[in-house]
PDB file of N, CA and C in Angstrom:
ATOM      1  N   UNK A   1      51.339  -9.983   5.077  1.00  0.00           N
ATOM      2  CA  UNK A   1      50.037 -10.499   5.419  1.00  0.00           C
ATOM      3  C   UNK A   1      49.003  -9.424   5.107  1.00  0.00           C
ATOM      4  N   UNK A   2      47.815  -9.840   4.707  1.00  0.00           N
ATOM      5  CA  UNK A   2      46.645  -8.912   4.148  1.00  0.00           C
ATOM      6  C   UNK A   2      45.684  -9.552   4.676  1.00  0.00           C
ATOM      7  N   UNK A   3      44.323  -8.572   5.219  1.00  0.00           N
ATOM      8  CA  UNK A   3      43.428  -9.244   5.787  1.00  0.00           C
ATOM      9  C   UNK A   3      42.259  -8.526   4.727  1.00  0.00           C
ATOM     10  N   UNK A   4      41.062  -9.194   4.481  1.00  0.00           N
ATOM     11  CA  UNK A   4      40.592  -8.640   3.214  1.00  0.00           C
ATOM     12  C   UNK A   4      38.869  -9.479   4.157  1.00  0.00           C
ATOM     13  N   UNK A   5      38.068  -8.506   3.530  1.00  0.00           N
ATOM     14  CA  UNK A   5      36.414  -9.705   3.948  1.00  0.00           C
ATOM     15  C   UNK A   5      36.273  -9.747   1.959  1.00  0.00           C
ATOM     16  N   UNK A   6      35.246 -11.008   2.497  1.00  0.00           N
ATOM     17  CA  UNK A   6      34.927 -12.066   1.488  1.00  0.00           C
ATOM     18  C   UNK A   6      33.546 -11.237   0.697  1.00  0.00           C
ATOM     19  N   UNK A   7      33.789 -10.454  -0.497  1.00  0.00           N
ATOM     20  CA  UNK A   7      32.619 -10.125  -0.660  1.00  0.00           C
ATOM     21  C   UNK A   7      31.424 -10.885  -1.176  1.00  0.00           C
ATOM     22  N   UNK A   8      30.931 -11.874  -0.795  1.00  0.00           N
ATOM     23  CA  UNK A   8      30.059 -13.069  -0.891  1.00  0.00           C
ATOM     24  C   UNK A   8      29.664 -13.113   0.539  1.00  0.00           C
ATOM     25  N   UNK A   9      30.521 -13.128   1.716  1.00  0.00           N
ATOM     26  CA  UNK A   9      29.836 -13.336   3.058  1.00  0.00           C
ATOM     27  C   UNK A   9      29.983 -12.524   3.852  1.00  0.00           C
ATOM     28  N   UNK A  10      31.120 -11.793   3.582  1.00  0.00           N
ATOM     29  CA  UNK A  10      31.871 -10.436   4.762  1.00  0.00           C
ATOM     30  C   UNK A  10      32.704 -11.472   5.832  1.00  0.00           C
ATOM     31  N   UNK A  11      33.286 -12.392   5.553  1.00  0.00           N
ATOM     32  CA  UNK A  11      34.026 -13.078   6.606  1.00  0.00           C
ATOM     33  C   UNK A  11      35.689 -12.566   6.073  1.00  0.00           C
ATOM     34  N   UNK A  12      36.465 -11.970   6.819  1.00  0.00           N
ATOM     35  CA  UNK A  12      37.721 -11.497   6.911  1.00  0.00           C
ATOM     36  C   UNK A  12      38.521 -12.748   6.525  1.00  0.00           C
ATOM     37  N   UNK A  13      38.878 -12.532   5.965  1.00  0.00           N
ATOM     38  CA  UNK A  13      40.409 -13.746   5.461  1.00  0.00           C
ATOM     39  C   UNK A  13      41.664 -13.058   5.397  1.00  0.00           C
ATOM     40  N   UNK A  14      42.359 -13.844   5.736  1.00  0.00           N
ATOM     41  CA  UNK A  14      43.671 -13.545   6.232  1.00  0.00           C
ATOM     42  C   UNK A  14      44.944 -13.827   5.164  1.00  0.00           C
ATOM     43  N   UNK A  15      45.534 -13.513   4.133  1.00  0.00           N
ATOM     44  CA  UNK A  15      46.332 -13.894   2.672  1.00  0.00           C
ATOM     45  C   UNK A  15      47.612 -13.872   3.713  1.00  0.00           C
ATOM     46  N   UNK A  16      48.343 -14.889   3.450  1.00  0.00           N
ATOM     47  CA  UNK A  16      49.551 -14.669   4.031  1.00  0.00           C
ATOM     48  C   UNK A  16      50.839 -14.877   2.689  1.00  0.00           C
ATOM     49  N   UNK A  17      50.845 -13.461   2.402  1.00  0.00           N
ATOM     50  CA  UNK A  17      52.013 -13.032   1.444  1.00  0.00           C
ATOM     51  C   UNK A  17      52.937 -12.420   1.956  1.00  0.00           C
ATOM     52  N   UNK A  18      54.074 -11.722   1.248  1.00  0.00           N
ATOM     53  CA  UNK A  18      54.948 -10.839   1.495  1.00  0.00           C
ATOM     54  C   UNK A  18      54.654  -9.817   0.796  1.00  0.00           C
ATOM     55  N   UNK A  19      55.034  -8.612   1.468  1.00  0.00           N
ATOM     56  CA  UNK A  19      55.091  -7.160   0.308  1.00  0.00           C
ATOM     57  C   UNK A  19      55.729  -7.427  -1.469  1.00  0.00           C
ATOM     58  N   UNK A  20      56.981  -8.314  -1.226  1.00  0.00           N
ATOM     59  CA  UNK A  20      57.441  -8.404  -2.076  1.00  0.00           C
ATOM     60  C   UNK A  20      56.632  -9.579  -3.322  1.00  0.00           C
ATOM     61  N   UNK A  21      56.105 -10.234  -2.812  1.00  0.00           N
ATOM     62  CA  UNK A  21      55.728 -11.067  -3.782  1.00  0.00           C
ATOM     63  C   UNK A  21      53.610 -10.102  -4.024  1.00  0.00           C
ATOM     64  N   UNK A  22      53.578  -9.780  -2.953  1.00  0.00           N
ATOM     65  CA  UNK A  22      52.236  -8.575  -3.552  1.00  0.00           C
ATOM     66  C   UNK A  22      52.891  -7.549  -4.661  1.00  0.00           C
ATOM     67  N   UNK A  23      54.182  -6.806  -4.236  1.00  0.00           N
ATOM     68  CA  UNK A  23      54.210  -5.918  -5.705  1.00  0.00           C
ATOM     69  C   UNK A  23      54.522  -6.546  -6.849  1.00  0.00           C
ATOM     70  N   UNK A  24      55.382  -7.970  -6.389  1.00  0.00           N
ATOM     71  CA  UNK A  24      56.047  -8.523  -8.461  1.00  0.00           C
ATOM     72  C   UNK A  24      53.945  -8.646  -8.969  1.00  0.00           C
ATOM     73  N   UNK A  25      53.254  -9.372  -8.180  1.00  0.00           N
ATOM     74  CA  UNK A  25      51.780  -9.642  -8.579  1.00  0.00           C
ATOM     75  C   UNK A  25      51.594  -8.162  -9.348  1.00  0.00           C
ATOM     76  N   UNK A  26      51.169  -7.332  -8.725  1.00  0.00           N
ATOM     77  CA  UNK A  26      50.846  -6.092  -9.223  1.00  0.00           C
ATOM     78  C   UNK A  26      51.365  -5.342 -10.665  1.00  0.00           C
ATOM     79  N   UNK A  27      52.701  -6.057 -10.271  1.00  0.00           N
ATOM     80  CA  UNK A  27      53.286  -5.606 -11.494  1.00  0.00           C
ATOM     81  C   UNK A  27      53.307  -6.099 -12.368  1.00  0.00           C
ATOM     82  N   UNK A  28      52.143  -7.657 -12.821  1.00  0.00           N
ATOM     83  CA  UNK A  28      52.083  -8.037 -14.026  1.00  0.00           C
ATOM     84  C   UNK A  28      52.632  -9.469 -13.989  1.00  0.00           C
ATOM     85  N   UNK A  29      52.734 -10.101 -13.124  1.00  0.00           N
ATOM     86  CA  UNK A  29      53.276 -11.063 -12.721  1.00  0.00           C
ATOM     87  C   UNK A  29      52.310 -12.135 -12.306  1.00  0.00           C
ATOM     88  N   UNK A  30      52.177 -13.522 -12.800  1.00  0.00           N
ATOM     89  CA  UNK A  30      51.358 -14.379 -12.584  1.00  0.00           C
ATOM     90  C   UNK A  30      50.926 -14.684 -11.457  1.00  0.00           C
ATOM     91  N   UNK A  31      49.786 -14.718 -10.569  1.00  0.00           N
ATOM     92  CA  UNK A  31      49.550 -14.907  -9.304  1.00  0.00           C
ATOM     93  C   UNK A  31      50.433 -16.132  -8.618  1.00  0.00           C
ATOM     94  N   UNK A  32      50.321 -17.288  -9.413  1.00  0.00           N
ATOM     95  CA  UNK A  32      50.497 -18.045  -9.332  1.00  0.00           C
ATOM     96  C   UNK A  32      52.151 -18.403  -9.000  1.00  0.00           C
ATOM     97  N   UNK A  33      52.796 -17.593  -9.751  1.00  0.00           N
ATOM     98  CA  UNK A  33      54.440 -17.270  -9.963  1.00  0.00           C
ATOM     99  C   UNK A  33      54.780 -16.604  -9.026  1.00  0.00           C
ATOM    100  N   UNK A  34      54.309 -15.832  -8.745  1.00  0.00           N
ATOM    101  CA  UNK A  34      54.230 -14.429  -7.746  1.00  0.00           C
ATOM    102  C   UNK A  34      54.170 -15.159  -6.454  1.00  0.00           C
ATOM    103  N   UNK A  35      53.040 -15.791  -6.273  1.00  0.00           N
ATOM    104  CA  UNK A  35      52.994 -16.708  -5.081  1.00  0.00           C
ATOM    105  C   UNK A  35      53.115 -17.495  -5.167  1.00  0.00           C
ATOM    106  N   UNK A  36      54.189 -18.655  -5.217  1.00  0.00           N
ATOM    107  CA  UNK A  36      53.723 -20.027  -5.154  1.00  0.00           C
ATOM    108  C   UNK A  36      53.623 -20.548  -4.292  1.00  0.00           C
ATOM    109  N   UNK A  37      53.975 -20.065  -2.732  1.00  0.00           N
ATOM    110  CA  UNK A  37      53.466 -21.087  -1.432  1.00  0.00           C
ATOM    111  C   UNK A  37      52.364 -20.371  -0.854  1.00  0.00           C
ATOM    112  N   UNK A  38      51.878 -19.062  -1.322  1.00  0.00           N
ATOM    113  CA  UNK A  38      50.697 -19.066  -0.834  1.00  0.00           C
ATOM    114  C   UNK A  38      48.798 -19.830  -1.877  1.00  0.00           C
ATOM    115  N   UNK A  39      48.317 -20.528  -0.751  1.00  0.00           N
ATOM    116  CA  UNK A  39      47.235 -21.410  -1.050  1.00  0.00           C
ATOM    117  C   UNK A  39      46.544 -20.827  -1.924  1.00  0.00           C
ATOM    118  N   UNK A  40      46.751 -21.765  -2.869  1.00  0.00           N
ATOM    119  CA  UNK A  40      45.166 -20.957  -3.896  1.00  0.00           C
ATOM    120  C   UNK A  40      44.044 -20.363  -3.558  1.00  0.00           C
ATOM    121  N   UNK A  41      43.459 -20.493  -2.568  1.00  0.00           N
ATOM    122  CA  UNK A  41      42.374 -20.087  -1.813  1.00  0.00           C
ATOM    123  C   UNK A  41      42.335 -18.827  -1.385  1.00  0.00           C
ATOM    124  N   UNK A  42      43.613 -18.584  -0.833  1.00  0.00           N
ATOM    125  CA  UNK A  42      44.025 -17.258  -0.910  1.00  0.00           C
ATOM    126  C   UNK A  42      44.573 -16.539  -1.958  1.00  0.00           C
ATOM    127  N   UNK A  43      45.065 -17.077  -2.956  1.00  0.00           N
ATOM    128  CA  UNK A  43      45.191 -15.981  -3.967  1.00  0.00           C
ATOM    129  C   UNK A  43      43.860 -15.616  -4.761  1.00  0.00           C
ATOM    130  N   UNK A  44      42.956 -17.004  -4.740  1.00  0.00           N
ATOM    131  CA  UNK A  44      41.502 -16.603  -5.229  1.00  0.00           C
ATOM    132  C   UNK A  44      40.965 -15.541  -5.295  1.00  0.00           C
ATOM    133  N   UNK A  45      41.260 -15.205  -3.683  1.00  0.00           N
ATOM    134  CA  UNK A  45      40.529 -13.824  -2.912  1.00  0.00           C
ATOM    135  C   UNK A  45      41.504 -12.843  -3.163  1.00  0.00           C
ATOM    136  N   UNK A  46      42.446 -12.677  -3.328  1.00  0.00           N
ATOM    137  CA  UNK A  46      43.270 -11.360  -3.822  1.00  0.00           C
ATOM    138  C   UNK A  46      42.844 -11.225  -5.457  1.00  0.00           C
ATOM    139  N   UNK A  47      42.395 -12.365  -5.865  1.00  0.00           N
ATOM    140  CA  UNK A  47      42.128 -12.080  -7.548  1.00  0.00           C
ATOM    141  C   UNK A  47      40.040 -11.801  -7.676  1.00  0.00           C
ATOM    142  N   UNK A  48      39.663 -12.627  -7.099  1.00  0.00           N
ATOM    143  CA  UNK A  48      38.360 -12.569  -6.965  1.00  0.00           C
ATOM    144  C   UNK A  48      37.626 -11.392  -6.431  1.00  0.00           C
ATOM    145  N   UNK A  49      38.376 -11.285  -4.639  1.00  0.00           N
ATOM    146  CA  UNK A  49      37.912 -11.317  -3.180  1.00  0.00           C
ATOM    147  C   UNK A  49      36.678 -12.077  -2.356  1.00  0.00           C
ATOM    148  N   UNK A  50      36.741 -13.414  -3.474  1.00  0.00           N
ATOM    149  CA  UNK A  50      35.491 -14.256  -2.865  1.00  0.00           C
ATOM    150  C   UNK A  50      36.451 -15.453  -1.989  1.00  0.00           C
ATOM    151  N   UNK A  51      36.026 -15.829  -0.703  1.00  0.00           N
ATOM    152  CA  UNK A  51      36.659 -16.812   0.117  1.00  0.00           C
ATOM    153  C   UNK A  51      36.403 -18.120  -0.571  1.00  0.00           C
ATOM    154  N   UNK A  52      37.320 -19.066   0.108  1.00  0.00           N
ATOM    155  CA  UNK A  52      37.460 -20.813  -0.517  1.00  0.00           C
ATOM    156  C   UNK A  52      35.929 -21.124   0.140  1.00  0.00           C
ATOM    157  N   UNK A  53      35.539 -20.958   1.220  1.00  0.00           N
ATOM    158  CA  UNK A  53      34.161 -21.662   1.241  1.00  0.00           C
ATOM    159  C   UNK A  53      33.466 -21.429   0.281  1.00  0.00           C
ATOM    160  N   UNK A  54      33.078 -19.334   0.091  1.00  0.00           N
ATOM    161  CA  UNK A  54      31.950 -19.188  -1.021  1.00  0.00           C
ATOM    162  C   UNK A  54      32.219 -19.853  -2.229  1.00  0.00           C
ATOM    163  N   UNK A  55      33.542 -19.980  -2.232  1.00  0.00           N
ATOM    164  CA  UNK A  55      33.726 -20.176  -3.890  1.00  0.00           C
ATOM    165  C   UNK A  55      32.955 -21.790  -4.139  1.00  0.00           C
ATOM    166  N   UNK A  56      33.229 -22.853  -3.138  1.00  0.00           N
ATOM    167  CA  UNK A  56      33.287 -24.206  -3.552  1.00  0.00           C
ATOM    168  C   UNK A  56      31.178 -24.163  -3.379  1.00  0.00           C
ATOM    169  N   UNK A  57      31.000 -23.350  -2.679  1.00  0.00           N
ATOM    170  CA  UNK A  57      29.584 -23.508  -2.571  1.00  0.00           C
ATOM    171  C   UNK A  57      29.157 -23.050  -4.155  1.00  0.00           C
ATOM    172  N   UNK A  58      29.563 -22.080  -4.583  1.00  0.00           N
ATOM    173  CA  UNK A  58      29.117 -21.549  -5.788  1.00  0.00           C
ATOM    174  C   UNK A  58      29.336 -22.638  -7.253  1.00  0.00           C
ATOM    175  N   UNK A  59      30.587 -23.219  -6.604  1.00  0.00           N
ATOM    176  CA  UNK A  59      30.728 -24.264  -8.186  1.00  0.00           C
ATOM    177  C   UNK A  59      30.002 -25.490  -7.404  1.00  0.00           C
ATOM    178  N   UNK A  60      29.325 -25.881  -5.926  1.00  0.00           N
ATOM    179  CA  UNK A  60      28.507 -26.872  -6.452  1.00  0.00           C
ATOM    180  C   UNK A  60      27.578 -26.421  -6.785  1.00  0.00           C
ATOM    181  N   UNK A  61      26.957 -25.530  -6.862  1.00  0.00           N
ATOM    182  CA  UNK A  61      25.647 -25.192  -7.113  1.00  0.00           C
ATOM    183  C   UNK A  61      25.745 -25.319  -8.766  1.00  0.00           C
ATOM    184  N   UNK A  62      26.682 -24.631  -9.277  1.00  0.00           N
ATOM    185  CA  UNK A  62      26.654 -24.863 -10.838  1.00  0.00           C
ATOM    186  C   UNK A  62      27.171 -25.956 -11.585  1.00  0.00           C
ATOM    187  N   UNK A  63      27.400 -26.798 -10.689  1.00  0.00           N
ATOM    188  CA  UNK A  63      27.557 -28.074 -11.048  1.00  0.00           C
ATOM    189  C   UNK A  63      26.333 -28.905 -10.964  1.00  0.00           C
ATOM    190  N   UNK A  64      25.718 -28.410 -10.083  1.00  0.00           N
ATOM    191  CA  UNK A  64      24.616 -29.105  -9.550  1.00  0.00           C
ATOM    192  C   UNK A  64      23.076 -28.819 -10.890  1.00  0.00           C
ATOM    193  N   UNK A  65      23.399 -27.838 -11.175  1.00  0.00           N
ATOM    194  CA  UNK A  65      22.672 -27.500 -12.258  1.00  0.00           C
ATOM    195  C   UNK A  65      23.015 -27.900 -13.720  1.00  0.00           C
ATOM    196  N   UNK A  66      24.352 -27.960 -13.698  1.00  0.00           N
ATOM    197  CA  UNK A  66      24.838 -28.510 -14.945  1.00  0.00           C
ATOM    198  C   UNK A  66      24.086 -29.970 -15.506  1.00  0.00           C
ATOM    199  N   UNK A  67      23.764 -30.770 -13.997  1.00  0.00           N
ATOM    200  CA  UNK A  67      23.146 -31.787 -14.409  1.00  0.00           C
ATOM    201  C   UNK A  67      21.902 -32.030 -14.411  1.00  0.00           C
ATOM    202  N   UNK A  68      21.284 -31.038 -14.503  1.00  0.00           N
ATOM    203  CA  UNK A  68      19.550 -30.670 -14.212  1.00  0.00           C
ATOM    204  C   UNK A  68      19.225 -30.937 -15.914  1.00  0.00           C
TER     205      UNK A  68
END
Protein backbone atom coordinates (compact mmCIF):
# COMPACT_ATOMS: atom_id res chain seq x y z
CA UNK A 1 0.00 0.00 0.00
CA UNK A 2 1.27 3.63 -0.94
CA UNK A 3 -0.27 6.73 0.14
CA UNK A 4 0.71 9.58 -2.30
CA UNK A 5 -1.34 13.44 -2.42
CA UNK A 6 -2.84 14.34 -5.70
CA UNK A 7 -0.71 16.97 -7.22
CA UNK A 8 -3.78 18.83 -8.75
CA UNK A 9 -5.55 19.07 -5.21
CA UNK A 10 -3.17 17.74 -2.38
CA UNK A 11 -5.85 15.10 -1.42
CA UNK A 12 -3.82 11.84 -0.20
CA UNK A 13 -4.80 8.71 -2.09
CA UNK A 14 -4.29 5.58 -0.98
CA UNK A 15 -2.75 2.83 -4.14
CA UNK A 16 -3.35 -0.45 -2.85
CA UNK A 17 -0.42 -2.55 -4.41
CA UNK A 18 2.11 -4.95 -3.27
CA UNK A 19 5.92 -4.32 -3.02
CA UNK A 20 6.14 -6.93 -5.45
CA UNK A 21 4.04 -5.86 -8.17
CA UNK A 22 5.54 -1.91 -7.39
CA UNK A 23 9.14 -3.31 -8.23
CA UNK A 24 8.16 -5.72 -11.55
CA UNK A 25 6.38 -1.80 -12.48
CA UNK A 26 9.66 -0.14 -11.88
CA UNK A 27 11.42 -2.46 -13.57
CA UNK A 28 9.94 -1.86 -16.92
CA UNK A 29 6.93 -3.65 -16.69
CA UNK A 30 3.51 -2.48 -17.96
CA UNK A 31 1.45 -0.76 -15.29
CA UNK A 32 -1.21 -2.36 -16.36
CA UNK A 33 0.49 -6.06 -16.27
CA UNK A 34 2.19 -5.20 -13.21
CA UNK A 35 -1.11 -4.43 -11.69
CA UNK A 36 -3.96 -5.86 -12.89
CA UNK A 37 -6.37 -5.76 -9.86
CA UNK A 38 -5.29 -2.61 -8.84
CA UNK A 39 -8.00 0.27 -10.23
CA UNK A 40 -6.91 2.33 -12.91
CA UNK A 41 -7.44 5.28 -10.94
CA UNK A 42 -4.90 4.29 -8.91
CA UNK A 43 -2.37 3.37 -11.17
CA UNK A 44 -3.16 6.81 -12.93
CA UNK A 45 -1.70 8.40 -9.86
CA UNK A 46 1.40 6.24 -9.54
CA UNK A 47 1.93 7.13 -13.37
CA UNK A 48 0.54 10.71 -13.38
CA UNK A 49 0.17 11.49 -9.46
CA UNK A 50 -3.08 13.23 -10.48
CA UNK A 51 -6.29 11.60 -8.53
CA UNK A 52 -9.53 9.95 -10.49
CA UNK A 53 -11.59 13.02 -9.50
CA UNK A 54 -8.92 15.67 -10.91
CA UNK A 55 -8.40 13.67 -13.75
CA UNK A 56 -12.26 13.24 -14.95
CA UNK A 57 -12.71 17.02 -14.15
CA UNK A 58 -9.81 17.83 -16.46
CA UNK A 59 -11.06 15.63 -19.51
CA UNK A 60 -14.50 17.27 -19.07
CA UNK A 61 -13.28 20.41 -19.36
CA UNK A 62 -11.39 19.43 -22.59
CA UNK A 63 -14.05 17.85 -23.86
CA UNK A 64 -16.11 20.53 -23.14
CA UNK A 65 -14.01 22.72 -25.26
CA UNK A 66 -13.50 20.34 -27.90
CA UNK A 67 -16.99 21.30 -28.76
CA UNK A 68 -16.74 25.05 -28.53
Amino acid sequence: MITKPCVSCGEMVVIHCTQAQLREWINGKLIQHAMPDVPKEEREMLLSGICGACWRISFAEQEEEAYE
